[in-house]
C-alpha atoms as a PDB file:
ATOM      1  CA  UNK A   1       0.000   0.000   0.000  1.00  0.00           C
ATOM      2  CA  UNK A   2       1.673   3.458  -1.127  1.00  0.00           C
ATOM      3  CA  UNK A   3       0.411   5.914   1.676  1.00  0.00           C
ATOM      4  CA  UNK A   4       1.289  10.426   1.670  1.00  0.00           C
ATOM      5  CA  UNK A   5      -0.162  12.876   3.556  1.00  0.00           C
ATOM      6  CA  UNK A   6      -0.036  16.630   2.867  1.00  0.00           C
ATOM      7  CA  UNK A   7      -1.220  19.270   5.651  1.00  0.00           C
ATOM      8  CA  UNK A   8      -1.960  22.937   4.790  1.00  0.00           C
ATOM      9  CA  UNK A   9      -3.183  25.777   7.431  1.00  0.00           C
ATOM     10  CA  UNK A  10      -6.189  27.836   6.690  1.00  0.00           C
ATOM     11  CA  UNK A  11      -7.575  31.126   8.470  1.00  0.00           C
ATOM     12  CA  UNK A  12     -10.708  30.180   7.713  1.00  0.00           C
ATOM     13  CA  UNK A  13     -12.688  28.398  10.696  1.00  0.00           C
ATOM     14  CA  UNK A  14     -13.640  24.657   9.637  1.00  0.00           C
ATOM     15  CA  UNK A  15     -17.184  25.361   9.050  1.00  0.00           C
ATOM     16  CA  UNK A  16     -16.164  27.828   6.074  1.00  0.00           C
ATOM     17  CA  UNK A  17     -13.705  24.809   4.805  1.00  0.00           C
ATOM     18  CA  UNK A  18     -16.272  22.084   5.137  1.00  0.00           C
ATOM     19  CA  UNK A  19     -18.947  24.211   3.551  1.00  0.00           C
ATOM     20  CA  UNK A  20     -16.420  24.679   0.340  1.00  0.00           C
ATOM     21  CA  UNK A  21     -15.903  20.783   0.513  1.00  0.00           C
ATOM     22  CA  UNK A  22     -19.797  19.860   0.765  1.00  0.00           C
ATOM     23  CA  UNK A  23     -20.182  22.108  -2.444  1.00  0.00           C
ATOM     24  CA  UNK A  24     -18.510  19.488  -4.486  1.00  0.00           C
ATOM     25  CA  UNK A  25     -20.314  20.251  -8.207  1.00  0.00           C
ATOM     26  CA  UNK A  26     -18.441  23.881  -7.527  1.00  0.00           C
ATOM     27  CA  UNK A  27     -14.948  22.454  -6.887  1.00  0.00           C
ATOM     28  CA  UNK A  28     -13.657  23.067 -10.563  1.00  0.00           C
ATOM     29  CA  UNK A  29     -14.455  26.911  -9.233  1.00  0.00           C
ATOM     30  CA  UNK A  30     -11.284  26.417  -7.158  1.00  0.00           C
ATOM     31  CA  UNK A  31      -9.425  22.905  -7.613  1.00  0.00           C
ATOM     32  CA  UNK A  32      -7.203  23.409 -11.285  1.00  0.00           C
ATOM     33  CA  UNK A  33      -7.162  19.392 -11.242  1.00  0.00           C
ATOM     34  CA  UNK A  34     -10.867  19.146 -11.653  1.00  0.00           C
ATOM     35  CA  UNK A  35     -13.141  20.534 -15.184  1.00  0.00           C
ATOM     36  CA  UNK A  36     -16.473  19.099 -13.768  1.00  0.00           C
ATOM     37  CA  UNK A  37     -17.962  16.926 -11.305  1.00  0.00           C
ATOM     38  CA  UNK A  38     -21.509  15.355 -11.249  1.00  0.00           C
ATOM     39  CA  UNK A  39     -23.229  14.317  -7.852  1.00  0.00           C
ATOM     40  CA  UNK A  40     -25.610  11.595  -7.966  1.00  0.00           C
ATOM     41  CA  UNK A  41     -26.920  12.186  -4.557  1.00  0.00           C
ATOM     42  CA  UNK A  42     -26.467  14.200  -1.694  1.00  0.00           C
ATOM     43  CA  UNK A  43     -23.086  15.113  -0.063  1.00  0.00           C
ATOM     44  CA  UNK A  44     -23.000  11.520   2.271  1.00  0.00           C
ATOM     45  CA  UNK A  45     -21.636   8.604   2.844  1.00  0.00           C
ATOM     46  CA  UNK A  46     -22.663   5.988   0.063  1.00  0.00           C
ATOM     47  CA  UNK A  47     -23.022   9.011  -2.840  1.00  0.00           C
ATOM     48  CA  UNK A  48     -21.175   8.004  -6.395  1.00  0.00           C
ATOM     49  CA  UNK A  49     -20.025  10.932  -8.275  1.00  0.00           C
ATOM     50  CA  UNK A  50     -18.022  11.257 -11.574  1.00  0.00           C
ATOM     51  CA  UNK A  51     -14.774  13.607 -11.784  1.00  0.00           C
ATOM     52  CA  UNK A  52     -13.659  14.745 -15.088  1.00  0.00           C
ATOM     53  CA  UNK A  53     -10.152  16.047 -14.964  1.00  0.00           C
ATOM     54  CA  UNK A  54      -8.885  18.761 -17.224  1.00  0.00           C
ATOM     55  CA  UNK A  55      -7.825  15.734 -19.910  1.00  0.00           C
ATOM     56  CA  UNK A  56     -11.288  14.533 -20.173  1.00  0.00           C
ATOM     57  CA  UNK A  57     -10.924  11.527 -18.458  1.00  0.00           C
ATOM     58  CA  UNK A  58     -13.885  10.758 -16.147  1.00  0.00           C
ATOM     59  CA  UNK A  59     -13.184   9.115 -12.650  1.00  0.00           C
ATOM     60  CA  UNK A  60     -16.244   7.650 -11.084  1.00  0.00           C
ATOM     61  CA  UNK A  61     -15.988   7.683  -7.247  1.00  0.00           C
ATOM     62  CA  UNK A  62     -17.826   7.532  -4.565  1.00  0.00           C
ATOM     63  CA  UNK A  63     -18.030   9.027  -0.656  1.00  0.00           C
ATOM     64  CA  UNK A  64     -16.839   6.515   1.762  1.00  0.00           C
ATOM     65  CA  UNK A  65     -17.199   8.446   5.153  1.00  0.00           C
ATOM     66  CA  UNK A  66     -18.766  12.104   5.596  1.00  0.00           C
ATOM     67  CA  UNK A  67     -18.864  14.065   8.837  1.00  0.00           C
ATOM     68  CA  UNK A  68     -20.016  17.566   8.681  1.00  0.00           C
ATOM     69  CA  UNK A  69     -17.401  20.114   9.652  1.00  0.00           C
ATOM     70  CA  UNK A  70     -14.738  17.094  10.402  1.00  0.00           C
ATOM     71  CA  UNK A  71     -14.009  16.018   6.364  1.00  0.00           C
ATOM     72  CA  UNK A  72     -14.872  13.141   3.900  1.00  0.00           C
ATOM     73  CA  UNK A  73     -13.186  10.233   2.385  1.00  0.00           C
ATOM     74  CA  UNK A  74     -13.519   9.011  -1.108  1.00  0.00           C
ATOM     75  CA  UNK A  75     -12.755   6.133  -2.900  1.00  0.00           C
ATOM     76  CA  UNK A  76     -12.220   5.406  -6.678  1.00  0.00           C
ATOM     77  CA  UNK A  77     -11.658   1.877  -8.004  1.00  0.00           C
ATOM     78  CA  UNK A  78      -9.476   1.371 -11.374  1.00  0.00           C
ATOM     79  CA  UNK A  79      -9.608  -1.809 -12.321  1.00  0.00           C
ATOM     80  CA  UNK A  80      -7.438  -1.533 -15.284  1.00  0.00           C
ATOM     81  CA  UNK A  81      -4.237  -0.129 -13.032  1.00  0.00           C
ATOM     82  CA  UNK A  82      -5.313  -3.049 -10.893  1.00  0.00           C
ATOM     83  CA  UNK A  83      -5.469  -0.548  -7.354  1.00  0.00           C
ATOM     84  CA  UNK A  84      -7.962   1.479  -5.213  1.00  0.00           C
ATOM     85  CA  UNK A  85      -7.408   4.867  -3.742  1.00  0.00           C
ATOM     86  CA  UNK A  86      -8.623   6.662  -0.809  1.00  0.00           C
ATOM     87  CA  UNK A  87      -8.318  10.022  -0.158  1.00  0.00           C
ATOM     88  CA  UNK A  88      -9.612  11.332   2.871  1.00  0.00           C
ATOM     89  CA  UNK A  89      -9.659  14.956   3.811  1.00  0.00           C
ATOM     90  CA  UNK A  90      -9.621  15.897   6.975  1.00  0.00           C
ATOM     91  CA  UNK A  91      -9.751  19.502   9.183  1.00  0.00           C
ATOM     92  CA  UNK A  92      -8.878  19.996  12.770  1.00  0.00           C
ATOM     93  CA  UNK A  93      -9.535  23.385  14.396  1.00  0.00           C
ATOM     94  CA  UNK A  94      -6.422  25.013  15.096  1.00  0.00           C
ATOM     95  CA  UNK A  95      -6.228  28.626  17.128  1.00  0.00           C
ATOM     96  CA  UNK A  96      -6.087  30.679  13.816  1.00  0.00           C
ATOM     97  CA  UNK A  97      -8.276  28.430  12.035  1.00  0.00           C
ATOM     98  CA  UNK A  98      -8.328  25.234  10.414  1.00  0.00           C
ATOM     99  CA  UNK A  99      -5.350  22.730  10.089  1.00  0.00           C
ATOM    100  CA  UNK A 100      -6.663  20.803   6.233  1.00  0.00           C
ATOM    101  CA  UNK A 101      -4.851  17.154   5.706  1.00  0.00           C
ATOM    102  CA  UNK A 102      -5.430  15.256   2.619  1.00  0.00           C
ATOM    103  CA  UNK A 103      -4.213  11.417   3.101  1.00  0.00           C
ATOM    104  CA  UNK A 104      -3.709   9.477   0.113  1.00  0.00           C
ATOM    105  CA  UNK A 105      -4.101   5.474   0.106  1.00  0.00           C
ATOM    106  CA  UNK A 106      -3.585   3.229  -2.851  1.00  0.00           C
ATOM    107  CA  UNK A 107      -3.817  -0.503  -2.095  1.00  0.00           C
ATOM    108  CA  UNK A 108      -2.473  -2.677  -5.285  1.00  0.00           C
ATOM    109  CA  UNK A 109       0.597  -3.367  -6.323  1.00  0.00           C
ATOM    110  CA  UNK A 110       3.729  -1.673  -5.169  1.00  0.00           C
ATOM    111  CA  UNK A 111       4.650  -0.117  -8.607  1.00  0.00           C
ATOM    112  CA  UNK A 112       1.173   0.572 -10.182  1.00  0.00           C
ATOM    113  CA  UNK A 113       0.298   2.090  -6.583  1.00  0.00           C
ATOM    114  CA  UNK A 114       3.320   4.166  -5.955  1.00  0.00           C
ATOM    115  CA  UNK A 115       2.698   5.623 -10.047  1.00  0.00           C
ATOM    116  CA  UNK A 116      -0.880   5.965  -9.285  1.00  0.00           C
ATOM    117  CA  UNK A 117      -0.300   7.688  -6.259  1.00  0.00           C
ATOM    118  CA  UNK A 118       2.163   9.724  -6.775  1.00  0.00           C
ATOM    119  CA  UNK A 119       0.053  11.081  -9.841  1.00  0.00           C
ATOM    120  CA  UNK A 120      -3.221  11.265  -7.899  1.00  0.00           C
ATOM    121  CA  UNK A 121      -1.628  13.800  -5.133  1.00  0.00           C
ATOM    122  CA  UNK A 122       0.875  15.744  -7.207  1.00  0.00           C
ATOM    123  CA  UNK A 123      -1.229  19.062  -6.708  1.00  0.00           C
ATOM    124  CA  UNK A 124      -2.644  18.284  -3.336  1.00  0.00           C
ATOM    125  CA  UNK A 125      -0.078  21.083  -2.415  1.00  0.00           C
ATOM    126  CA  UNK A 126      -1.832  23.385  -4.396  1.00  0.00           C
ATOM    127  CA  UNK A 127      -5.537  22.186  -3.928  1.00  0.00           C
ATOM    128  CA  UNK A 128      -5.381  22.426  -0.244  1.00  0.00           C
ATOM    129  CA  UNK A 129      -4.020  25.745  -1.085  1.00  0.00           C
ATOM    130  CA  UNK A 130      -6.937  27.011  -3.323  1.00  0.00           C
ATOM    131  CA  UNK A 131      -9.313  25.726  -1.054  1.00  0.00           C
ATOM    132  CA  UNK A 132      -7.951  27.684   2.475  1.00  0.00           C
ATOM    133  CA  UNK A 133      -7.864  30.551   0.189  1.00  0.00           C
ATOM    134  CA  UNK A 134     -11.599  29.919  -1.101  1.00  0.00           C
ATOM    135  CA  UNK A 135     -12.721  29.106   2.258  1.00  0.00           C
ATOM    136  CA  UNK A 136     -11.252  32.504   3.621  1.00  0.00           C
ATOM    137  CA  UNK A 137     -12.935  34.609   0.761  1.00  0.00           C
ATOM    138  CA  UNK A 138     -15.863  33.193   1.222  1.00  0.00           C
ATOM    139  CA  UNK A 139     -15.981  33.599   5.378  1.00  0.00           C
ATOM    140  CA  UNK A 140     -14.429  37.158   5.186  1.00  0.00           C
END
């Protein structure tokens, strides 16, 4: 299993994060890596959804574990790489606001899950960084 975790600091309290997390059809407002994403359900546990990144591929997913103001955790199978990934997002109250962690999981093979991986979470860097910043414009 190829595990990473990336943590990023927001001003923003974690209600203003989690409410820019739960509105996940607007994340292409904010996330580069994303051109569109279609809910089939509410913002909960159990809901599939369909990323389509900037390439046109289309990543059907779905929501493993939601708790409001505390983060999600998502899952996408693909089958043809052979692996699953997780990526859970996660936000801890800090005293200036909102510690964000994004932990990525692939469980597969070594090689095909340290590629997929490290492809998966190359802008987490950057996403958690757009999305402090969106959660702070959007509480200020």
């Amino acid at each position: 299993m190829w595990v990473k975790e990336y943590v990023g600091r927001s001003t923003a309290r974690t209600e203003q994060v989690f409410s820019v997390l739960a509105d996940a059809e607007r994340w292409p407002e904010w996330n580069e890596g994303v051109s569109k994403l279609e809910m089939h359900g509410p913002f909960v546990a159990g809901t599939s959804a369909v990323m389509v990144l900037p390439d046109g591929t289309a990543l059907p997913f779905s929501f493993t574990w939601v708790e409001e103001n505390v983060g999600f955790e998502d899952l996408t199978e693909v089958p043809d790489a052979g692996v699953s990934v997780r990526v859970r997002h996660e936000l801890s109250p800090t005293e200036s606001g909102t510690q964000i962690t994004y932990r990525c999981e692939v469980d597969g093979p070594d090689d095909v899950a340290a590629e997929v991986g490290s492809a998966v979470s190359a802008d987490f860097a950057e996403v958690i960084s757009a999305l402090a910043a969106r959660a702070e414009r959007a509480g200020g």
